[in-house]
N, C-alpha and C. Protein backbone atom coordinates (compact mmCIF):
# COMPACT_ATOMS: atom_id res chain seq x y z
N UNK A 1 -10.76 9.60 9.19
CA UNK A 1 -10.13 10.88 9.42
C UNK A 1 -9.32 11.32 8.21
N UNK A 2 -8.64 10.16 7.59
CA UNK A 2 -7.81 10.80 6.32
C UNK A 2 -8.71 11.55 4.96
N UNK A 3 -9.54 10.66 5.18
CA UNK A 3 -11.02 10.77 4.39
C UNK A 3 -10.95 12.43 3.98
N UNK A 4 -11.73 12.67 5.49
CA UNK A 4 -12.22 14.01 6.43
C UNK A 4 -11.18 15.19 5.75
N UNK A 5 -9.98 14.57 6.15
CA UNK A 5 -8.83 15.57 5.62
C UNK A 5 -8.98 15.88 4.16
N UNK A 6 -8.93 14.58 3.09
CA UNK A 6 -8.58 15.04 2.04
C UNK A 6 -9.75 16.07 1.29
N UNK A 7 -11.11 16.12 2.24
CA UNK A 7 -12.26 16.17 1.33
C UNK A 7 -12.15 17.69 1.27
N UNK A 8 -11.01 18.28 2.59
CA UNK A 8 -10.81 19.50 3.07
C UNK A 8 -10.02 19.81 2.31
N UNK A 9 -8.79 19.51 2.42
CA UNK A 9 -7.56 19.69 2.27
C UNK A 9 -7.45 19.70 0.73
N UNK A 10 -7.46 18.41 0.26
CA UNK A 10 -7.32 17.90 -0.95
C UNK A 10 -8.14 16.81 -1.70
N UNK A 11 -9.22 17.92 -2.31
CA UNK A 11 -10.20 16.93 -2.99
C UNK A 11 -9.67 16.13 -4.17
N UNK A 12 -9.09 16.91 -4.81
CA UNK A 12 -8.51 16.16 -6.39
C UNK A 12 -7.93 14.90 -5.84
N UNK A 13 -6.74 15.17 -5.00
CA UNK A 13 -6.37 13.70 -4.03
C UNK A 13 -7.35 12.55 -4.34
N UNK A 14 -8.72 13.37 -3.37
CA UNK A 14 -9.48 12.15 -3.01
C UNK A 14 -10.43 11.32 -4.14
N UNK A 15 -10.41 12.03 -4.92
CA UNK A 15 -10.96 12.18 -5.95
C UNK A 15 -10.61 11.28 -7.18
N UNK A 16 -9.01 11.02 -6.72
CA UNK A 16 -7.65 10.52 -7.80
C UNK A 16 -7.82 8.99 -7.09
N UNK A 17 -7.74 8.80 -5.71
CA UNK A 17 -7.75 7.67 -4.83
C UNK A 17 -9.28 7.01 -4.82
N UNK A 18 -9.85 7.47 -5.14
CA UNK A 18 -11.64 7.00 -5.25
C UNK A 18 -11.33 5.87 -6.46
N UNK A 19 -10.89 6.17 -7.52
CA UNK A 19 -10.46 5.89 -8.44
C UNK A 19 -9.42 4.76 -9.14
N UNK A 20 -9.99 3.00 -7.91
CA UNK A 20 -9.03 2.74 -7.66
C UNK A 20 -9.29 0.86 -8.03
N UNK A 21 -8.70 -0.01 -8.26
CA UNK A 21 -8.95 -1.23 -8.57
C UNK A 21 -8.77 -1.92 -9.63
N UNK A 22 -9.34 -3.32 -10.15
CA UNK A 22 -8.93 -3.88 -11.53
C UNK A 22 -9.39 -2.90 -12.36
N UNK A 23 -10.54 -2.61 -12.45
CA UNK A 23 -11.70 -2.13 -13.30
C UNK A 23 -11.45 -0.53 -13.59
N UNK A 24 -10.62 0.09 -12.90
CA UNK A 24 -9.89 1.55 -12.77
C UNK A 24 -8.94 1.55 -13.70
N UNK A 25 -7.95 0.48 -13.60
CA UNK A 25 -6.96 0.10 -14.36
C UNK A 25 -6.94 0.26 -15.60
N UNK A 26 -5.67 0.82 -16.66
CA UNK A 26 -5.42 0.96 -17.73
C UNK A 26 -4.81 -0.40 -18.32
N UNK A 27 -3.97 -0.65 -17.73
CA UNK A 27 -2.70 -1.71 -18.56
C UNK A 27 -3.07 -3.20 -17.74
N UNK A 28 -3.50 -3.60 -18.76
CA UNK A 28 -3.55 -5.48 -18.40
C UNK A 28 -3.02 -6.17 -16.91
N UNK A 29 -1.54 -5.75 -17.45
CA UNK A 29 -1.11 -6.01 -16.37
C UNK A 29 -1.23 -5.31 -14.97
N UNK A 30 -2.00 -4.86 -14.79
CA UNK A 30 -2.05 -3.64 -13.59
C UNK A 30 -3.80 -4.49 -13.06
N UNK A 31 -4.87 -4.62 -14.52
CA UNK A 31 -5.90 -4.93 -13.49
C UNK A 31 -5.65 -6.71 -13.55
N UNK A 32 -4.35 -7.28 -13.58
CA UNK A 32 -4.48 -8.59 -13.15
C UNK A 32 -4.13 -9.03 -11.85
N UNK A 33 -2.67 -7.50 -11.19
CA UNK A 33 -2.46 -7.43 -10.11
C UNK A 33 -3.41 -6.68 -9.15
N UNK A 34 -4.05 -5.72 -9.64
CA UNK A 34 -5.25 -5.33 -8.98
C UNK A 34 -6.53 -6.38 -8.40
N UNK A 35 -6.57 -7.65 -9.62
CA UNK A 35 -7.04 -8.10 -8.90
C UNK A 35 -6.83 -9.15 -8.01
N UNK A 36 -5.55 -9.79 -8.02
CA UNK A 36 -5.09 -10.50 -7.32
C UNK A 36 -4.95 -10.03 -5.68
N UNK A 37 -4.68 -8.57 -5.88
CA UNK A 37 -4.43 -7.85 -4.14
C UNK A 37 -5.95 -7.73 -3.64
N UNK A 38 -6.45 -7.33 -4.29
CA UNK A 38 -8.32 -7.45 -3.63
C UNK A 38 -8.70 -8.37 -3.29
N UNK A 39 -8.54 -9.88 -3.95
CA UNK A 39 -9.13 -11.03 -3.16
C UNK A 39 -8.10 -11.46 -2.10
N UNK A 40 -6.68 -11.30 -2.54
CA UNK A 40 -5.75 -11.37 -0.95
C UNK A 40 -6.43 -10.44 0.18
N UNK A 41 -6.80 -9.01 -0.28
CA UNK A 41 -7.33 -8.17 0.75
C UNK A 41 -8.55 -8.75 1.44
N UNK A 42 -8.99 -9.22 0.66
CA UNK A 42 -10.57 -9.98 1.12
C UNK A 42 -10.14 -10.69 1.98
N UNK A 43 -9.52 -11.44 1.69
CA UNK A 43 -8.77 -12.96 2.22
C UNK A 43 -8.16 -13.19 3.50
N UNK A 44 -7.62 -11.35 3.80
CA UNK A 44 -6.88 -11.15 4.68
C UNK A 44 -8.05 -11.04 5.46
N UNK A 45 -9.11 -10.56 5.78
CA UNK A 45 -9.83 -10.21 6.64
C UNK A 45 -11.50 -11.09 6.58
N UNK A 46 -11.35 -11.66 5.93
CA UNK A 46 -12.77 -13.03 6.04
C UNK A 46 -11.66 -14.20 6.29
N UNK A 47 -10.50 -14.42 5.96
CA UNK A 47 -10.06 -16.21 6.65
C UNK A 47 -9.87 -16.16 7.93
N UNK A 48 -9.52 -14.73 8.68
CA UNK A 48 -8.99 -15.00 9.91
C UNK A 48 -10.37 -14.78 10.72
N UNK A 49 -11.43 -14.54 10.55
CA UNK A 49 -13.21 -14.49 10.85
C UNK A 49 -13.53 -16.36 11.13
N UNK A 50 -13.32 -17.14 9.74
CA UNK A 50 -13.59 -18.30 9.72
C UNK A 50 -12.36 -19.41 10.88
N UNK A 51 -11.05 -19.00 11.00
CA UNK A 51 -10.00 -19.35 11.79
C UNK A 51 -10.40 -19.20 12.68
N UNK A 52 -10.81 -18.02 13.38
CA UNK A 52 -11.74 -17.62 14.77
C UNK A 52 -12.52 -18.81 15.16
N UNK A 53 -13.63 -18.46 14.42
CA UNK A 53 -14.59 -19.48 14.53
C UNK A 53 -14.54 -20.83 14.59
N UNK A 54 -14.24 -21.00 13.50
CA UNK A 54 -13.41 -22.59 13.89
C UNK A 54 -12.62 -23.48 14.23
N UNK A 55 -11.19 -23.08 14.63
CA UNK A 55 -10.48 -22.65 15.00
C UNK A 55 -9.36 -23.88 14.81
N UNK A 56 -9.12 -23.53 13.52
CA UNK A 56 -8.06 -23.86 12.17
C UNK A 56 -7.06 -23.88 12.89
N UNK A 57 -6.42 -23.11 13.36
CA UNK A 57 -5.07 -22.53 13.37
C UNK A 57 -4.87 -22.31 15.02
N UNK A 58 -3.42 -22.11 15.84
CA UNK A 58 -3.21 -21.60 17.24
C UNK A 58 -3.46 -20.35 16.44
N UNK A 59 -4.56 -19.74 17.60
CA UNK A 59 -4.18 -18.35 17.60
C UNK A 59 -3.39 -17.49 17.93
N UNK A 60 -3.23 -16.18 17.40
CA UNK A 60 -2.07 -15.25 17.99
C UNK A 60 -2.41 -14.58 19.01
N UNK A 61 -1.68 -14.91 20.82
CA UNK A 61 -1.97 -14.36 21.67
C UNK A 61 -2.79 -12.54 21.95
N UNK A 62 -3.08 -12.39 22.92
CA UNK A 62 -3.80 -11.49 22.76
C UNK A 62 -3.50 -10.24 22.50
N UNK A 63 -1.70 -9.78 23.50
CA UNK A 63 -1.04 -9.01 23.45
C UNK A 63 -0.21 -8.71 22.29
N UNK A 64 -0.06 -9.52 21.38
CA UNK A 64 0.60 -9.67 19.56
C UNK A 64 -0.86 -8.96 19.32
N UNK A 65 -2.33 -9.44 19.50
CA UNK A 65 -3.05 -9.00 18.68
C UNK A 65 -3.02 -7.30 19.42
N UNK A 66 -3.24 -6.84 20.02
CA UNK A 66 -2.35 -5.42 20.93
C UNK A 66 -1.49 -5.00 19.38
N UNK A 67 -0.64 -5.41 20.04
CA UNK A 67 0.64 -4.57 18.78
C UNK A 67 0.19 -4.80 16.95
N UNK A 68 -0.47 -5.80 16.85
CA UNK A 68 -1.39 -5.42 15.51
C UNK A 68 -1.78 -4.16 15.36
N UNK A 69 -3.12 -3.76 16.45
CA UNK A 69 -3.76 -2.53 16.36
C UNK A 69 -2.77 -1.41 16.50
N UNK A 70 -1.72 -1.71 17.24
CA UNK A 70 -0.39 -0.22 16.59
C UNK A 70 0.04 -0.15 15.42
N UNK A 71 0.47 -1.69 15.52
CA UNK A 71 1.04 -0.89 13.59
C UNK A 71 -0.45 -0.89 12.87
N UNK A 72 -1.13 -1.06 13.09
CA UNK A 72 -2.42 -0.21 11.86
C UNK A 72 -2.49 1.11 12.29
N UNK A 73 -2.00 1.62 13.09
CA UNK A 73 -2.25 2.90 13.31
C UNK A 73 -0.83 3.52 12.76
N UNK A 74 0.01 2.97 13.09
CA UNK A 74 1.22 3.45 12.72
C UNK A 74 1.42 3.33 10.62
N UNK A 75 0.49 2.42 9.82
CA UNK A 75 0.57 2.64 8.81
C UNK A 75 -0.03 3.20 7.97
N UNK A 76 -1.07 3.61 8.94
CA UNK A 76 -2.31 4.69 8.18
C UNK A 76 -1.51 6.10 8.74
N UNK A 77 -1.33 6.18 10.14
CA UNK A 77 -0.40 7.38 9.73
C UNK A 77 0.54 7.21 8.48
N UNK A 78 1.63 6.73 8.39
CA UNK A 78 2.55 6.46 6.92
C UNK A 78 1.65 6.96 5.80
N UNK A 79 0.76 6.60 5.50
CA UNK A 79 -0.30 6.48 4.19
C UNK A 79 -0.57 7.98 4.13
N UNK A 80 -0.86 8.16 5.70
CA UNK A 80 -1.61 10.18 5.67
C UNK A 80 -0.50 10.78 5.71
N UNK A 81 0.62 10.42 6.08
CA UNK A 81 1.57 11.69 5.68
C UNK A 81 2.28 11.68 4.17
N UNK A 82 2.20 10.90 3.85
CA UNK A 82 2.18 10.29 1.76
C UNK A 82 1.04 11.16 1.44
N UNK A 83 -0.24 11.63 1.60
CA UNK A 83 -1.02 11.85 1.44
C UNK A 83 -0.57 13.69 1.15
N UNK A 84 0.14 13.95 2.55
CA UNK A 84 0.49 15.15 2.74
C UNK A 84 1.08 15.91 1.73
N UNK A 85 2.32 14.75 1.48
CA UNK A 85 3.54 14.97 0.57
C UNK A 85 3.24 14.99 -0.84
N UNK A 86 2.50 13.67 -0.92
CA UNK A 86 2.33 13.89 -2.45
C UNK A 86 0.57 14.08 -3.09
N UNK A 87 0.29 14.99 -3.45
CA UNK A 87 -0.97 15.01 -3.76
C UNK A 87 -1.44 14.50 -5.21
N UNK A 88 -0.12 13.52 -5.62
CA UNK A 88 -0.36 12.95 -7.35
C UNK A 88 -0.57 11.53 -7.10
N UNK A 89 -0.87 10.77 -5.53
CA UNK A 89 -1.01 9.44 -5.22
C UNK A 89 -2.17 9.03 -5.47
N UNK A 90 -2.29 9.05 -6.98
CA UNK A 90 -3.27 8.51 -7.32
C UNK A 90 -3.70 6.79 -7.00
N UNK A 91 -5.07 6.06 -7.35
CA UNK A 91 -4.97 5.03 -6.48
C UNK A 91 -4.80 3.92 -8.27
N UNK A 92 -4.29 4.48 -9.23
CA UNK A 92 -4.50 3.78 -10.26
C UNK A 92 -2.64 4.58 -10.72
N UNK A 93 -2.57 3.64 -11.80
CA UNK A 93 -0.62 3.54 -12.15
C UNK A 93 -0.91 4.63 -13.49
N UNK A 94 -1.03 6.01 -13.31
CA UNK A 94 -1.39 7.07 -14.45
C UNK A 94 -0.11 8.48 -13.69
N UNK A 95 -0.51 9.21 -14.67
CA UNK A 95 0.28 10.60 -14.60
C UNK A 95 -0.81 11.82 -14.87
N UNK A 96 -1.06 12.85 -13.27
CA UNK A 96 -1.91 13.56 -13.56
C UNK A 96 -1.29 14.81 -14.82
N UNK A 97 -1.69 15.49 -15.19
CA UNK A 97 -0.92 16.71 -16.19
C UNK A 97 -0.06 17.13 -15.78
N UNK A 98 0.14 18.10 -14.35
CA UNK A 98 1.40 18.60 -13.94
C UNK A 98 2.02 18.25 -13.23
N UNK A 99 1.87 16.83 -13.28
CA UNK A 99 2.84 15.60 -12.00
C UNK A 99 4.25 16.15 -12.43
N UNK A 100 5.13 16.02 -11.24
CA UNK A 100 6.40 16.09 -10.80
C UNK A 100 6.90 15.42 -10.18
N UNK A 101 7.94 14.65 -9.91
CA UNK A 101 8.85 14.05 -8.70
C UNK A 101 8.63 14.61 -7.46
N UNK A 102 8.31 13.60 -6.50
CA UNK A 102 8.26 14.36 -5.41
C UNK A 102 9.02 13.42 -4.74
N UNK A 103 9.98 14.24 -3.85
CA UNK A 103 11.59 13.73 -3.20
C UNK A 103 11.62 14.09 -1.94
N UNK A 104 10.67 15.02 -1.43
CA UNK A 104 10.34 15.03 -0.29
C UNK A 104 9.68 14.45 1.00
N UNK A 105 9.66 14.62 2.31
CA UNK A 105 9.37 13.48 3.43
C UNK A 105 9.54 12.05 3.11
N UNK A 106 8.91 11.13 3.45
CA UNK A 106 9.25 9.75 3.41
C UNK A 106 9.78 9.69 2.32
N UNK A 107 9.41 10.23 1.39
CA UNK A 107 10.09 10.17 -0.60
C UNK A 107 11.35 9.95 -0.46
N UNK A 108 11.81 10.83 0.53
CA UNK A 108 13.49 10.84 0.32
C UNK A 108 14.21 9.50 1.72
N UNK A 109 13.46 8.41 1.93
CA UNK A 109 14.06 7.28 2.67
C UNK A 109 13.29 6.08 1.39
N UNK A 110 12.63 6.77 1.14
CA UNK A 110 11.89 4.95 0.06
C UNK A 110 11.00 5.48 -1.23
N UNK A 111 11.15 5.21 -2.52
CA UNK A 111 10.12 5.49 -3.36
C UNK A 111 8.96 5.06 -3.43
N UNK A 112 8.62 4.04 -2.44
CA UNK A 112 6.89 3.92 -2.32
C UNK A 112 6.98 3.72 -0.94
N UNK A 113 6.54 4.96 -0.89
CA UNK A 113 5.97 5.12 0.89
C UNK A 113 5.18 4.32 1.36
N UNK A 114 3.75 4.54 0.39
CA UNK A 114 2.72 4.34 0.66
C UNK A 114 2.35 2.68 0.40
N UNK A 115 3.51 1.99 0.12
CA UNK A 115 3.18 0.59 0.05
C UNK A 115 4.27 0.17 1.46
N UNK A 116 4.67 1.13 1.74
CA UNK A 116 5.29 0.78 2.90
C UNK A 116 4.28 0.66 3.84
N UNK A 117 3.63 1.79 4.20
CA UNK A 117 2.79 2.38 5.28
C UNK A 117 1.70 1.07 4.97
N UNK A 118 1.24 0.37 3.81
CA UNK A 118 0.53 -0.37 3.59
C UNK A 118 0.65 -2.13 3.96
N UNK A 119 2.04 -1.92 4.25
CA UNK A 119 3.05 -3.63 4.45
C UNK A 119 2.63 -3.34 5.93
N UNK A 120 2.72 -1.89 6.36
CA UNK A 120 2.63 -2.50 8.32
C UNK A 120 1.26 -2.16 8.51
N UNK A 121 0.63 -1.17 7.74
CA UNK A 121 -0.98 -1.77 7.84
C UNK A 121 -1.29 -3.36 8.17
N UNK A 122 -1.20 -4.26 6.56
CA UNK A 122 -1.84 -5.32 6.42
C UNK A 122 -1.05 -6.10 7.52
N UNK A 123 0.72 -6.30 8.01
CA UNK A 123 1.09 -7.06 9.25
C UNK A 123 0.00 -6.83 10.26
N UNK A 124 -0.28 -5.80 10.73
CA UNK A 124 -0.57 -5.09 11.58
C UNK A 124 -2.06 -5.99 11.90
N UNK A 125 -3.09 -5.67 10.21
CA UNK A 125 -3.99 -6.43 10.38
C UNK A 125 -4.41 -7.85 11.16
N UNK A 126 -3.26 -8.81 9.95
CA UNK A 126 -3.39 -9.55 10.59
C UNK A 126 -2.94 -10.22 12.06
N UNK A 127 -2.32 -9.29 12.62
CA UNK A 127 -1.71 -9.56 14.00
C UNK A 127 -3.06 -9.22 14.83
N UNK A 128 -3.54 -8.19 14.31
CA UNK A 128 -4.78 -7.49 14.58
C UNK A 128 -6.28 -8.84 15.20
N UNK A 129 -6.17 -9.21 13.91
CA UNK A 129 -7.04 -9.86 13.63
C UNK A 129 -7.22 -11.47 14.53
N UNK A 130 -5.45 -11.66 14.74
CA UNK A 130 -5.42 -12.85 16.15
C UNK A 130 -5.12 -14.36 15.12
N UNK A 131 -5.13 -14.56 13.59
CA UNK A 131 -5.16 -15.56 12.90
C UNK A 131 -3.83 -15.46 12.31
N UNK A 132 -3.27 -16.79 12.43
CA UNK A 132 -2.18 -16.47 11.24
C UNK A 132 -2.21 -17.35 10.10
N UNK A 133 -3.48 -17.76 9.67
CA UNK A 133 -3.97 -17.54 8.13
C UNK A 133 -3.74 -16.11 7.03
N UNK A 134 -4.11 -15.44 7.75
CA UNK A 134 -3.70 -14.32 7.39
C UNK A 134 -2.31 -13.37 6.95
N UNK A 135 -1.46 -14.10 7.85
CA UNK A 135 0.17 -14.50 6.90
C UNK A 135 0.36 -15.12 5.93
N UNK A 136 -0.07 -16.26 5.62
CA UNK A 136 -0.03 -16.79 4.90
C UNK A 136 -0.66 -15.75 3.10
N UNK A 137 -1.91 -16.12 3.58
CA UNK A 137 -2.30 -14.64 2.54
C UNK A 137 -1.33 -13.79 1.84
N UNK A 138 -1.10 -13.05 3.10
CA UNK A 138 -0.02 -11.88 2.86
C UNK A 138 1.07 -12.09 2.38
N UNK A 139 1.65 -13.38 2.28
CA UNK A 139 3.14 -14.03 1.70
C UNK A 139 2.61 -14.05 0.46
N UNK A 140 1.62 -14.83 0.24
CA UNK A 140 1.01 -15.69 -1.11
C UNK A 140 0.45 -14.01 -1.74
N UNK A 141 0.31 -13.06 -1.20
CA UNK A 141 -0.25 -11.65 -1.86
C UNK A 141 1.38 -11.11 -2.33
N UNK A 142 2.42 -10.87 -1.63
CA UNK A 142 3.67 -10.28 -1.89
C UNK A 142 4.23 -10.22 -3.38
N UNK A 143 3.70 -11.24 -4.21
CA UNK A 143 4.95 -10.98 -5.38
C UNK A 143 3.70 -10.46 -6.34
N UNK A 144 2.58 -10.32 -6.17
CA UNK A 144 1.76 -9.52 -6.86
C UNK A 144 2.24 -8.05 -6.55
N UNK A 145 2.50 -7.48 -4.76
CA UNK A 145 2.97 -6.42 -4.42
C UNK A 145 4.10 -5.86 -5.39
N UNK A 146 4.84 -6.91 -5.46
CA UNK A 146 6.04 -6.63 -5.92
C UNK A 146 6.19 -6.18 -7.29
N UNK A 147 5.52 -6.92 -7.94
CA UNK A 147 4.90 -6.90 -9.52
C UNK A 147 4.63 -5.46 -9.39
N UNK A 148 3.56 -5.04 -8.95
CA UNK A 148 3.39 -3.83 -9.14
C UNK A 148 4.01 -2.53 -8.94
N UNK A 149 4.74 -3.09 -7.99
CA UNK A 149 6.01 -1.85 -7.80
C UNK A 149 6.71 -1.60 -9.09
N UNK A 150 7.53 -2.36 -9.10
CA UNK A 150 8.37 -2.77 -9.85
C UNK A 150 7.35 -2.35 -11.28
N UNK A 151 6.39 -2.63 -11.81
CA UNK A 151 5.54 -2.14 -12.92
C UNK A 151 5.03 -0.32 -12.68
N UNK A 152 5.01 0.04 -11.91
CA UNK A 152 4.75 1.33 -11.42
C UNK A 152 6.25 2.11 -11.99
N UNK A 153 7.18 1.60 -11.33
CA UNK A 153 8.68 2.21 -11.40
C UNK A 153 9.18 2.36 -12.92
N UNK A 154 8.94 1.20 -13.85
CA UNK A 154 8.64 1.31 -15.31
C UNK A 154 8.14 2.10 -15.78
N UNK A 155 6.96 2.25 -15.54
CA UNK A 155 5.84 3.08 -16.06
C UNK A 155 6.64 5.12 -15.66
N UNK A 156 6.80 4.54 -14.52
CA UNK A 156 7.44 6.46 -14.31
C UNK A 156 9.15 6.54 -14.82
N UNK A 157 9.54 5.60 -14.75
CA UNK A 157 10.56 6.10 -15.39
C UNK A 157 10.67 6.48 -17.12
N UNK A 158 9.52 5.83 -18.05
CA UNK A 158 9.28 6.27 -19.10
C UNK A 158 8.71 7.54 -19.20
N UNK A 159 7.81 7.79 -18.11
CA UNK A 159 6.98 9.03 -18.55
C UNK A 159 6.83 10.01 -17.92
N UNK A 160 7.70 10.33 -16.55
CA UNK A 160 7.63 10.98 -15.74
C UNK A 160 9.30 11.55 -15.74
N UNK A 161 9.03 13.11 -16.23
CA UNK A 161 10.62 13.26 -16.54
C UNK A 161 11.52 14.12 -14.54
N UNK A 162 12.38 13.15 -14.67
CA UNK A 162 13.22 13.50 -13.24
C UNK A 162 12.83 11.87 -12.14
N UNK A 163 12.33 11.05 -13.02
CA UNK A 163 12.00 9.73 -12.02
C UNK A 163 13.08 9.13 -12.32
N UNK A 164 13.99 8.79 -13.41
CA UNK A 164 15.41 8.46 -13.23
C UNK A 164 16.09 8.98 -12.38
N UNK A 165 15.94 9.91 -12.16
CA UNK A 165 17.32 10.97 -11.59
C UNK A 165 16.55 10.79 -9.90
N UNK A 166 15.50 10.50 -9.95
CA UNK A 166 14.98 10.27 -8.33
C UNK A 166 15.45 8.81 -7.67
N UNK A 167 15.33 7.79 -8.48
CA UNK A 167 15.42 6.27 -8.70
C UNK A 167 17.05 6.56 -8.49
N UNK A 168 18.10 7.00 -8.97
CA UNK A 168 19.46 6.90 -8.48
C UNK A 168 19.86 7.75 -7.33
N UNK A 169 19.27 8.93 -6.68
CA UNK A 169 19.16 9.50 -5.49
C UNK A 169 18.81 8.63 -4.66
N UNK A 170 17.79 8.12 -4.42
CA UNK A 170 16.83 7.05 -2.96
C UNK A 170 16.90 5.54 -4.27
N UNK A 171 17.85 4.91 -3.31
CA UNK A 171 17.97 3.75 -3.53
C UNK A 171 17.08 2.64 -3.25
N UNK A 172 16.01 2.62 -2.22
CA UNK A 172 15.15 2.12 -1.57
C UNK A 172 13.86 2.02 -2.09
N UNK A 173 13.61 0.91 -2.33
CA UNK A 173 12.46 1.07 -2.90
C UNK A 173 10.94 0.95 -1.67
N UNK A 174 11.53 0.38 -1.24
CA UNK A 174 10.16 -0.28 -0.15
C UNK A 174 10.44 -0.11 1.31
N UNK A 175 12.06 -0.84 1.83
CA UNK A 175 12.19 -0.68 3.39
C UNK A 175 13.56 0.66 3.53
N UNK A 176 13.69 1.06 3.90
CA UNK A 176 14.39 1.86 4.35
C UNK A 176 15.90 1.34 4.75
N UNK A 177 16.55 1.09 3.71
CA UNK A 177 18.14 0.47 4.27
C UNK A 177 18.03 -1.05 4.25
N UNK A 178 17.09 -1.30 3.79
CA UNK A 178 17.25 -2.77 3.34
C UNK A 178 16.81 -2.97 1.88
N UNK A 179 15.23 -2.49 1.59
CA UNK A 179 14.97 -2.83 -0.26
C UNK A 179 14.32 -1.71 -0.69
């Protein structure tokens, strides 16, 4: 459905987000964390397949796996209303020509929304999914997350003029009143 939307709404968007991975990547450091989150992503969703099956691990009751499938819904909404707000979310760490700060909706509780909306996605997943291999993953994926934030926030505060002055407005980088 977000798809659907952007192809309507906002092709350049989709167009910018197509556009996305190690191999997309400009700066070294971007396709080493790029690729580190793809095989976690993999990881997240083929170990808890093999956990199933063989059955590695206690599984996560049925009703946890229940509230998985909410927060995936609840973080793809997050992602589509990022989508809404900012139409420069590109899926690679660049600056389109007439990029601007954008300080608006979620912008103004956290400077990366969309890795927010993406943290209760992948929980979500793997709660989803019934394995908690898949935590594990997601711990052992985090300081790549982090890396890249934190390398993103660099990158715009050099070259994106008013991302200082946004960065001391919204203190938050990720949770809302906590980081």
């Amino acid at each position: 459905m977000i798809t659907l939307y952007l192809m309507k709404k906002d092709p350049k968007l989709l167009e910018r987000r197509v556009q996305a991975g190690p191999i997309d990547e400009k700066e070294a450091n971007q396709k080493i964390i790029q690729t580190i989150t793809t095989i976690g992503f993999i990881s997240m969703l083929v170990l808890p397949a093999f956990d199933y099956r063989l059955h590695w691990l206690v599984t996560i009751p049925f009703s946890i796996s229940i509230l998985g499938d909410v927060l995936v819904v609840i973080g793809l909404f997050i992602i589509f209303l990022v989508f809404k707000e900012n139409t420069f979310a590109s899926g690679t760490i660049e600056l389109a020509p007439d990029q601007k700060v954008v300080s608006t909706g979620l912008y103004a509780l956290v400077r990366h929304p969309m890795y927010m909306g993406a943290l209760v996605m992948f929980i979500g997943m793997i709660l989803a999914l019934g394995s908690w291999l898949g935590l594990i993953v997601f711990i052992l994926m985090m300081p790549a997350l982090i890396w890249r934030l934190f390398d993103e926030e660099k990158f715009l505060t050099k070259n994106l003029l008013g991302y200082s002055e946004y960065q001391k407005n919204v203190k938050y980088h990720l949770l809302p009143f906590i980081w």
